[in-house]
N, C-alpha and C. Protein backbone atom coordinates (compact mmCIF):
# COMPACT_ATOMS: atom_id res chain seq x y z
N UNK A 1 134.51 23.28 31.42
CA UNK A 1 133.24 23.90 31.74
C UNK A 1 132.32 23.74 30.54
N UNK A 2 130.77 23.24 30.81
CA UNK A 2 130.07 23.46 29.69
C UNK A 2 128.55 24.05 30.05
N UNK A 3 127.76 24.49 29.35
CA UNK A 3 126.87 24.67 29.60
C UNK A 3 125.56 23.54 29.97
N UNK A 4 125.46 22.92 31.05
CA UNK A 4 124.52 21.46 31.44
C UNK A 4 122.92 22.03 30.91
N UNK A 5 122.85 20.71 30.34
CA UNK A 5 120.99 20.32 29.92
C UNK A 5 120.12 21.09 31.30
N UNK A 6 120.49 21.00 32.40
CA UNK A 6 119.81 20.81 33.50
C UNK A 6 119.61 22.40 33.96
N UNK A 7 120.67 22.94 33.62
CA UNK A 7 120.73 24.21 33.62
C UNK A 7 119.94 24.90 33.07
N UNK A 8 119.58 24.62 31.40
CA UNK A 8 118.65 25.41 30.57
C UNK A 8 117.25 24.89 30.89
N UNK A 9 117.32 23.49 31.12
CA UNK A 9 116.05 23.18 31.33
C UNK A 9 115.51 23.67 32.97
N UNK A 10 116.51 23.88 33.59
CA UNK A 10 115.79 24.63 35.35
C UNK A 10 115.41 26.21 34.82
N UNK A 11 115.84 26.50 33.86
CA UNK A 11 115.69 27.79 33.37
C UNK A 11 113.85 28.15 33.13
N UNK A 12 114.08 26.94 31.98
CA UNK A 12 112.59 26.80 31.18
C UNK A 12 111.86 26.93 32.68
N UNK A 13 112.06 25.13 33.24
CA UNK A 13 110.83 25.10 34.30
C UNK A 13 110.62 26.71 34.97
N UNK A 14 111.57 27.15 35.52
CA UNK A 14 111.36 28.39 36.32
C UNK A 14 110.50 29.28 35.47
N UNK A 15 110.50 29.24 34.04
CA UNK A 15 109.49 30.36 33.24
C UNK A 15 107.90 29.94 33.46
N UNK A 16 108.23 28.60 33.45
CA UNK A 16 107.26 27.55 32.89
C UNK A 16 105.85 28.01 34.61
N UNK A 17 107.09 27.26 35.67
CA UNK A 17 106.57 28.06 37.22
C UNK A 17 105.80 29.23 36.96
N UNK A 18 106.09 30.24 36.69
CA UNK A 18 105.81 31.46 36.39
C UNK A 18 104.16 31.95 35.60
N UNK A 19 104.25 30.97 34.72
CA UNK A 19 103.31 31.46 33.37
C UNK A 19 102.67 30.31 33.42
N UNK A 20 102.85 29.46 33.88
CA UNK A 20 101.49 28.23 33.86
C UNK A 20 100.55 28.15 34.74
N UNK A 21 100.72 28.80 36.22
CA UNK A 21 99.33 28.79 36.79
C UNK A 21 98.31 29.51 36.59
N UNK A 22 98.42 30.64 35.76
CA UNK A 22 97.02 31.13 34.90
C UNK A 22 96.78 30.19 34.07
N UNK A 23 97.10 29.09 33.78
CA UNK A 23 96.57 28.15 32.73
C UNK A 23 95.81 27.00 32.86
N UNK A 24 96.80 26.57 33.64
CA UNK A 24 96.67 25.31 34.35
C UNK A 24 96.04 25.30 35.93
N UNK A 25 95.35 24.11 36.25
CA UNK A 25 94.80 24.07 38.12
C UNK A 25 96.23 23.98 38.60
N UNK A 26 97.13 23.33 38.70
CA UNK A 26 98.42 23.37 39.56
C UNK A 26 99.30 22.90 38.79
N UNK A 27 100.41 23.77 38.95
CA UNK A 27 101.74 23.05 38.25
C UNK A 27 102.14 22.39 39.28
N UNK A 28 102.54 20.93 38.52
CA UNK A 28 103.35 19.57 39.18
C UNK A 28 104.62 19.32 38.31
N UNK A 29 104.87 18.38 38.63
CA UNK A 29 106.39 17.71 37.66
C UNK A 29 105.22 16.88 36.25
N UNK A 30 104.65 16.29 36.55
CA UNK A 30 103.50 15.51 35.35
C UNK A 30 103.24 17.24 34.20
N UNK A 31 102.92 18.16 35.05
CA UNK A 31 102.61 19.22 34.07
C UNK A 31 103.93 19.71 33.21
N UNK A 32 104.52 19.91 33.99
CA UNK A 32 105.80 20.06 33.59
C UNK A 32 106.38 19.50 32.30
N UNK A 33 106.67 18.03 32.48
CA UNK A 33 107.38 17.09 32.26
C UNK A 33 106.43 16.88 30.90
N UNK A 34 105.23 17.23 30.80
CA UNK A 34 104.36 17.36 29.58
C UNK A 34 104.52 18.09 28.37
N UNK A 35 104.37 19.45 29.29
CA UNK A 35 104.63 20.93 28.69
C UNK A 35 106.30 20.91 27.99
N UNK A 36 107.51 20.44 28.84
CA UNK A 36 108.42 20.75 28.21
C UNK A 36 108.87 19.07 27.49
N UNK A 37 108.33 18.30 27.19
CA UNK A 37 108.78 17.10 26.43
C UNK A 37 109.96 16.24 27.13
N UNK A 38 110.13 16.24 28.72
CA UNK A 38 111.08 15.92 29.37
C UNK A 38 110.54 15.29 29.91
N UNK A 39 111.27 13.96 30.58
CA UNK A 39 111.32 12.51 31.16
C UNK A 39 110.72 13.80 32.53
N UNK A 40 109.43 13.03 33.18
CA UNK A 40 108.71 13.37 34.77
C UNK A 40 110.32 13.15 35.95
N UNK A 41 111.59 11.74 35.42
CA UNK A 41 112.11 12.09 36.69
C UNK A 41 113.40 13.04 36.38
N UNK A 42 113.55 13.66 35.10
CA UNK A 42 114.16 14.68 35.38
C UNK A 42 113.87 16.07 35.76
N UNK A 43 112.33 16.36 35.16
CA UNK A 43 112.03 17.21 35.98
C UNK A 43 111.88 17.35 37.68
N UNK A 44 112.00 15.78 38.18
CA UNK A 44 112.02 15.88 39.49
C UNK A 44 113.14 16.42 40.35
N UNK A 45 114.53 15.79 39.18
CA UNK A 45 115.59 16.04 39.78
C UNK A 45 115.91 17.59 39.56
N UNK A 46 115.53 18.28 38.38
CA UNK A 46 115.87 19.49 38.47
C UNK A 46 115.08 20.65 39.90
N UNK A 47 113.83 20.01 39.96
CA UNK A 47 113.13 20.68 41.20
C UNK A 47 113.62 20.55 42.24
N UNK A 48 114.33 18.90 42.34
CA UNK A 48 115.31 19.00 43.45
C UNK A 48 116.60 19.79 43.81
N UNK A 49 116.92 20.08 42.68
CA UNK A 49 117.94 21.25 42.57
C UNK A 49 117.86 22.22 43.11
N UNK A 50 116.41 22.62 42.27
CA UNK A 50 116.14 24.15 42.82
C UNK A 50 115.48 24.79 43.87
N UNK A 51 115.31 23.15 44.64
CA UNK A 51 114.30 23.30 45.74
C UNK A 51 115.50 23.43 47.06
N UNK A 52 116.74 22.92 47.04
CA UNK A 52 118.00 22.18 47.69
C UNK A 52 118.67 24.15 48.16
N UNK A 53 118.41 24.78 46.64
CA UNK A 53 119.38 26.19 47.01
C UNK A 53 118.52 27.19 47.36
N UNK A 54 116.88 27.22 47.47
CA UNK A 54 115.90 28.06 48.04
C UNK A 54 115.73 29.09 47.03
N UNK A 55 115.61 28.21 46.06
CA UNK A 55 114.58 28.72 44.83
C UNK A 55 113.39 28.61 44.84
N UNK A 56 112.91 27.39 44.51
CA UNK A 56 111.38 26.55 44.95
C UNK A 56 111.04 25.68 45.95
N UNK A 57 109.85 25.49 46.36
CA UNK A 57 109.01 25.14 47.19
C UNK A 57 108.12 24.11 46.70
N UNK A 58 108.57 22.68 46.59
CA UNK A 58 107.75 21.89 46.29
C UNK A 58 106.83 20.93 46.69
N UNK A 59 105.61 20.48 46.97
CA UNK A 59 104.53 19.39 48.09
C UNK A 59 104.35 18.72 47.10
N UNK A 60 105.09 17.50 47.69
CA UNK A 60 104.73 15.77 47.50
C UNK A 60 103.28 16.05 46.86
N UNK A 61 103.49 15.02 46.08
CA UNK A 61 101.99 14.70 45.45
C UNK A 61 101.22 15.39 44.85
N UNK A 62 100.33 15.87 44.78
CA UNK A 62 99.56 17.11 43.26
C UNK A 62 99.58 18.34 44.43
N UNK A 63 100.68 18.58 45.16
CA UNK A 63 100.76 20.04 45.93
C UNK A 63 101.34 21.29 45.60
N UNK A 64 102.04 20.66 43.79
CA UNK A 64 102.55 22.10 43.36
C UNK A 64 103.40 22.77 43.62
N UNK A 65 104.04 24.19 42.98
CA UNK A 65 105.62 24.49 43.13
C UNK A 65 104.79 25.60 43.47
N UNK A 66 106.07 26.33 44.43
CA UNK A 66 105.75 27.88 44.76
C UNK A 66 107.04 28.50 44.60
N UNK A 67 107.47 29.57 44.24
CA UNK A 67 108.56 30.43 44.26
C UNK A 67 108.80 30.76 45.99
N UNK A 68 110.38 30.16 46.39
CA UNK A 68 110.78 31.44 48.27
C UNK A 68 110.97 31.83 47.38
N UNK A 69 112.24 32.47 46.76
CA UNK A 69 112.79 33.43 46.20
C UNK A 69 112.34 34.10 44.45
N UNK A 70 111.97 35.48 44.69
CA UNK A 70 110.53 35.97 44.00
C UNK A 70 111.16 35.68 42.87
N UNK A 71 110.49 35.44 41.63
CA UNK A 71 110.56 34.99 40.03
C UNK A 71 111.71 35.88 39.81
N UNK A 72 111.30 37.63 40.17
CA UNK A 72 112.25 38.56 39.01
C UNK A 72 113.61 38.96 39.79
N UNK A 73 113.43 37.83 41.31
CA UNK A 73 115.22 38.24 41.64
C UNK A 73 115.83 36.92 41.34
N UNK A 74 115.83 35.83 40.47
CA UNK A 74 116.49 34.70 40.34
C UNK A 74 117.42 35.31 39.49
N UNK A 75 118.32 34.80 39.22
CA UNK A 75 119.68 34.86 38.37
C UNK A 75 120.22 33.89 38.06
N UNK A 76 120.94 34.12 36.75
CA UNK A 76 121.32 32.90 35.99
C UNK A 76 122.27 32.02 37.05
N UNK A 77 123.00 32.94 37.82
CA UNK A 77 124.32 32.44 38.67
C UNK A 77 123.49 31.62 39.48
N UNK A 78 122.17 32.09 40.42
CA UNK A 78 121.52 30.83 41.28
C UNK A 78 121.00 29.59 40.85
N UNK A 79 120.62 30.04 38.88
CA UNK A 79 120.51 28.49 38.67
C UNK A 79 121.55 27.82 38.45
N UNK A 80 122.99 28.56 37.86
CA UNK A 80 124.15 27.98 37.67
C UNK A 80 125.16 26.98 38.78
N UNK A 81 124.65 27.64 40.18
CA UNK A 81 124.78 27.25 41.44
C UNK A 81 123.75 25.96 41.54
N UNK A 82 123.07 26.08 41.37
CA UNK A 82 121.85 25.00 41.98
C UNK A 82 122.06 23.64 40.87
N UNK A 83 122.67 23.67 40.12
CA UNK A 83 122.08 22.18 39.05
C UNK A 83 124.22 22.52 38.39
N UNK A 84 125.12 22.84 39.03
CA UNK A 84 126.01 22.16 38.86
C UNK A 84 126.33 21.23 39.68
N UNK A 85 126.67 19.85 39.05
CA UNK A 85 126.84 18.93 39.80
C UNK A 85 128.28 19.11 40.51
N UNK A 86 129.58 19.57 40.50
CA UNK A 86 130.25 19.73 41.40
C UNK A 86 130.42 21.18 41.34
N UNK A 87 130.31 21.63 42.70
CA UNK A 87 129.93 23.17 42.97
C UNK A 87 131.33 23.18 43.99
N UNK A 88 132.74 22.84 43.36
CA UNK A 88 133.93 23.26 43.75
C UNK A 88 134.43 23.75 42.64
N UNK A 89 136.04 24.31 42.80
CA UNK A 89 136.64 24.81 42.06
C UNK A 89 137.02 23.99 40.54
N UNK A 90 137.13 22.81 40.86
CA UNK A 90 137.56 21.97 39.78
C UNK A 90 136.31 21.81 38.68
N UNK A 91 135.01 22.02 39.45
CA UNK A 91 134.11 21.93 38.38
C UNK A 91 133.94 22.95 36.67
N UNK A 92 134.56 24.09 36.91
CA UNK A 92 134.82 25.08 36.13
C UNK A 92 135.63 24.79 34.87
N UNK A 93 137.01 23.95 35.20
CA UNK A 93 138.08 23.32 34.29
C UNK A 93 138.52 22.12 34.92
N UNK A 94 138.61 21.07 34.18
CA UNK A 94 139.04 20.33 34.83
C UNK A 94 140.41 20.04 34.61
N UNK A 95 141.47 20.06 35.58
CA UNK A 95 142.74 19.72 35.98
C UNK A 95 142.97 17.87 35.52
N UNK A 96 144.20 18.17 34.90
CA UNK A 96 144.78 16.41 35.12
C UNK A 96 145.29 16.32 36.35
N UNK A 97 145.74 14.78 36.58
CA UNK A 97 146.43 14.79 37.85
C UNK A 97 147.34 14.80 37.18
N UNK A 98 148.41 15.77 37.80
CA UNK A 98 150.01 15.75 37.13
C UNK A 98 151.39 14.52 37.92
N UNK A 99 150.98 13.34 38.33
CA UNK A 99 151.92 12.80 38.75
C UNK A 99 152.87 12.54 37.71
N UNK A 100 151.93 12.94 36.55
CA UNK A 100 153.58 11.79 34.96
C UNK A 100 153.87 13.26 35.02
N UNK A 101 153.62 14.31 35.28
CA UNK A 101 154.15 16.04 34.50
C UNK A 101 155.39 15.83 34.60
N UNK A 102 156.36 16.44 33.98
CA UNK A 102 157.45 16.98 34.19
C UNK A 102 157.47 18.44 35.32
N UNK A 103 158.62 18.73 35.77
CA UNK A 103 158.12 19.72 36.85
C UNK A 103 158.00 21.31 35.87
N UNK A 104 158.26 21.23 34.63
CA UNK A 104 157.87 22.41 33.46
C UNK A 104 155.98 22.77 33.52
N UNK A 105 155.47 21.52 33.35
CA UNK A 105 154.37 21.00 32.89
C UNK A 105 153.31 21.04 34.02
N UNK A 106 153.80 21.07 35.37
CA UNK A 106 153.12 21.31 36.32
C UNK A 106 153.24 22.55 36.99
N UNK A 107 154.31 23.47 36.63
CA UNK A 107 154.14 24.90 37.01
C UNK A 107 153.39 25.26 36.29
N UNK A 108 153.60 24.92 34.73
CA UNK A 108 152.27 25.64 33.89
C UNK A 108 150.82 25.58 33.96
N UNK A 109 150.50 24.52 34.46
CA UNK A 109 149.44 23.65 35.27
C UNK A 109 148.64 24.29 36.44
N UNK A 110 149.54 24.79 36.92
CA UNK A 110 149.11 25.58 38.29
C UNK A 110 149.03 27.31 38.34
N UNK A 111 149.86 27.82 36.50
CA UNK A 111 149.58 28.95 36.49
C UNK A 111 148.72 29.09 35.55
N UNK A 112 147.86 27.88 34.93
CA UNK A 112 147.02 27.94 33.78
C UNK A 112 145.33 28.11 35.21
N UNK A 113 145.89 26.80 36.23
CA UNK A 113 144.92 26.95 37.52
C UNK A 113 144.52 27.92 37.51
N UNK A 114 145.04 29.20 38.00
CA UNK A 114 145.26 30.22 38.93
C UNK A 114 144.27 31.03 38.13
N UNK A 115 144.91 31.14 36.84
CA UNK A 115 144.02 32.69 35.94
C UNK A 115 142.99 31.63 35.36
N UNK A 116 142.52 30.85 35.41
CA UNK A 116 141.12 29.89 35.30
C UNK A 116 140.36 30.15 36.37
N UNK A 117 140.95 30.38 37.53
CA UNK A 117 140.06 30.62 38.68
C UNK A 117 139.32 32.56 38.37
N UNK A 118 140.67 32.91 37.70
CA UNK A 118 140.09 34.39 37.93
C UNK A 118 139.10 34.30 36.90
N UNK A 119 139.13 33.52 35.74
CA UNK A 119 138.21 33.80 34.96
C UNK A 119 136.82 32.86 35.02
N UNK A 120 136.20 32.44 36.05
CA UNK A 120 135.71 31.73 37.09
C UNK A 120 134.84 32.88 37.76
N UNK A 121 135.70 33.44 38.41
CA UNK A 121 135.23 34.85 39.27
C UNK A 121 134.31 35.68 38.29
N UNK A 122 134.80 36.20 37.22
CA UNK A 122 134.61 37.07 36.53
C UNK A 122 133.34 36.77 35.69
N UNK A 123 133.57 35.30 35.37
CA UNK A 123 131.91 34.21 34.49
C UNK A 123 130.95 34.20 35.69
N UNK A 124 131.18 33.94 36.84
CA UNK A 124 129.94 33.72 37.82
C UNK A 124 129.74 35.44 38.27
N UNK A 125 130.06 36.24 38.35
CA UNK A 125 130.01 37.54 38.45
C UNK A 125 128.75 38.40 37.02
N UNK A 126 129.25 38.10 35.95
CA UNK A 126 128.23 38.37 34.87
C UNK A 126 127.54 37.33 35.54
N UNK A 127 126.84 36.29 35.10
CA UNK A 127 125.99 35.35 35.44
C UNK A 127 124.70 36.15 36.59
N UNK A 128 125.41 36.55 37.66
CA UNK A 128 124.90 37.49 38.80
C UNK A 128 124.03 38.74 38.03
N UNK A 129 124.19 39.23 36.88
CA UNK A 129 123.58 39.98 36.28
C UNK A 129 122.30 40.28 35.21
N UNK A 130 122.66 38.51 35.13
CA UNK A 130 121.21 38.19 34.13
C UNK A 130 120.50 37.69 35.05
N UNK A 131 119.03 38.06 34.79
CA UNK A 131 118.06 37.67 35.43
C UNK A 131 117.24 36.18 34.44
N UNK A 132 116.36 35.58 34.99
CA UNK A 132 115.47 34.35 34.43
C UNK A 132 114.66 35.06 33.73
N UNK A 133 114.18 36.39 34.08
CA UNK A 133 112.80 36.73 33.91
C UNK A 133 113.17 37.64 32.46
N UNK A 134 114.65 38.05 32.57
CA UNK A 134 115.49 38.57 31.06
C UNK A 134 114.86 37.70 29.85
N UNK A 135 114.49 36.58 29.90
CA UNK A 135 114.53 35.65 28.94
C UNK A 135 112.78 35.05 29.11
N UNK A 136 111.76 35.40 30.03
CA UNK A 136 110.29 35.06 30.03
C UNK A 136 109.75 35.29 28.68
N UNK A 137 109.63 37.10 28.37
CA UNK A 137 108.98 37.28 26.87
C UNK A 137 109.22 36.62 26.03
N UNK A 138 110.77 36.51 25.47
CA UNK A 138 110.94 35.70 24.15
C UNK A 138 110.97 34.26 24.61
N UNK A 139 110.87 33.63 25.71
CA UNK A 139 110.20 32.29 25.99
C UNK A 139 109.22 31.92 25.38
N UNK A 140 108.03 32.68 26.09
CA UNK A 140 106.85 32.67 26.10
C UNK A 140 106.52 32.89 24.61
N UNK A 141 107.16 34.08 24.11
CA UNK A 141 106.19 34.56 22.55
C UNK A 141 106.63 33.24 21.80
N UNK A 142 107.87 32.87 21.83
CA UNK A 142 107.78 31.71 21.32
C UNK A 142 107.71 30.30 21.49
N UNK A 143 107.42 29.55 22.72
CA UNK A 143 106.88 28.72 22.88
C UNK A 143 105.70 28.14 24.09
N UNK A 144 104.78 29.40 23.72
CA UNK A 144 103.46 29.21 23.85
C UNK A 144 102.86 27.90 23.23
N UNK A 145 102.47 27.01 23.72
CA UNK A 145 101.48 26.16 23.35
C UNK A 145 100.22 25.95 23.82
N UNK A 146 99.41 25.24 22.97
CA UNK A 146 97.30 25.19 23.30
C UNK A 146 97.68 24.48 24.07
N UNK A 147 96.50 24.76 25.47
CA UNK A 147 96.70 23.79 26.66
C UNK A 147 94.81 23.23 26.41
N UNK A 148 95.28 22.16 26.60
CA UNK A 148 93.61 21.93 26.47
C UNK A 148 93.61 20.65 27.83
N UNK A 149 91.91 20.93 28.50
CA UNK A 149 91.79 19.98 29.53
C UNK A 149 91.22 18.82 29.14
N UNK A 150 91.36 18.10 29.32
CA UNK A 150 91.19 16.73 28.88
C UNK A 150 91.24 15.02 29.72
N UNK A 151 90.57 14.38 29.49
CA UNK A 151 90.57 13.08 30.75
C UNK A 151 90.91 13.11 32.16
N UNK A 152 90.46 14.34 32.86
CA UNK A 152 91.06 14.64 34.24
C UNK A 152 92.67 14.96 34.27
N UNK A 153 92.92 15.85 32.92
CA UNK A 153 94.69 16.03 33.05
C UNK A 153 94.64 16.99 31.66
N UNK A 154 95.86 17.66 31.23
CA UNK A 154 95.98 18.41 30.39
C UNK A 154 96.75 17.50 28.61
N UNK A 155 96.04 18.32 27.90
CA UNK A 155 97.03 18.02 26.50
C UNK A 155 97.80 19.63 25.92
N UNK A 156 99.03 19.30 25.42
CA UNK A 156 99.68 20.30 25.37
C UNK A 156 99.86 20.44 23.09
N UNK A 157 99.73 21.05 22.60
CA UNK A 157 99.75 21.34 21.44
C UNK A 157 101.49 20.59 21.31
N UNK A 158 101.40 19.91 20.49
CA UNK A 158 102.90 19.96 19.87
C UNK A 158 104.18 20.63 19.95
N UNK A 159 105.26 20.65 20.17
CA UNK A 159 106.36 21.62 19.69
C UNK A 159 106.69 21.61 18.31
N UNK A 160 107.29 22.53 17.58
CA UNK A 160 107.58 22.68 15.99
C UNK A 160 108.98 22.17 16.84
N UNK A 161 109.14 21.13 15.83
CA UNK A 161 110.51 20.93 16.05
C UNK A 161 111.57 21.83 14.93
N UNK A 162 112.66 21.93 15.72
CA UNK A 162 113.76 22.50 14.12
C UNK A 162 113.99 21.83 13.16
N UNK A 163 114.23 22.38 12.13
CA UNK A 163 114.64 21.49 11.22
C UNK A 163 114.11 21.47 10.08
């Protein structure tokens, strides 16, 4: 199990959703994909994500994102759901195939399975408890950037990078 790029970054966009149409005429994937320093077709694919589990609402072409499901009931678990790429059991830990095991090596295998699953239950259960909107303020206070309009499209102030 790890924590996916796609994950934190469906996170951002969802803040991003949120707090950019007082700024901006319409958030698109181009606005997006500006604002957070990310390739336009991954922001596509993450919208596709979140558009797939009835998070967002997205129209082809400069038609903009809308929230179905309201900003302050998202949860970490629906984005955790929406942008894992295998959304079965094996995605959590991944299992060898035990055909070389010894038959020691594959009971342990299947009782290492078992309490991986419970602790599975128990990670997507917290998850269910944090909200997106937990994490908007200290988003926002800190990476606010100048939006300025410019050549029929926006310029976005820099990020401070770390370091």
């Amino acid at each position: 199990m790890k924590l996916s790029l796609a994950f934190t970054h469906s996170i951002e966009l969802l803040i991003l959703c949120n707090y950019l149409p007082n700024k901006v005429d319409i958030v698109n994937s181009k606005v997006l994909s500006e604002y957070m320093d990310v390739s336009p077709l991954l922001i596509r694919r993450y919208m596709t994500y979140l558009s797939n589990n009835g998070i967002i609402r997205s129209r082809l072409g400069h038609g903009g994102i809308e929230f179905i499901k309201p900003f302050n009931e998202i949860t970490l678990y629906d984005v955790y759901i929406a942008t894992d790429d295998d959304n079965d059991d094996s995605s959590f830990l991944k299992f060898l195939d035990n055909r070389d095991f010894t038959e020691s090596q594959i009971k342990m295998q299947a009782d290492l399975k078992k309490d991986f699953e419970d602790v599975k239950k128990v990670f997507e259960n917290k998850l269910k408890e944090y909200k997106v909107i937990d994490y908007y303020d200290d988003y926002v206070s800190t990476n606010v950037r100048n939006i300025v309009k410019e050549n029929g499209g926006y310029a976005f102030e820099l990020r401070k990078k770390r370091g």
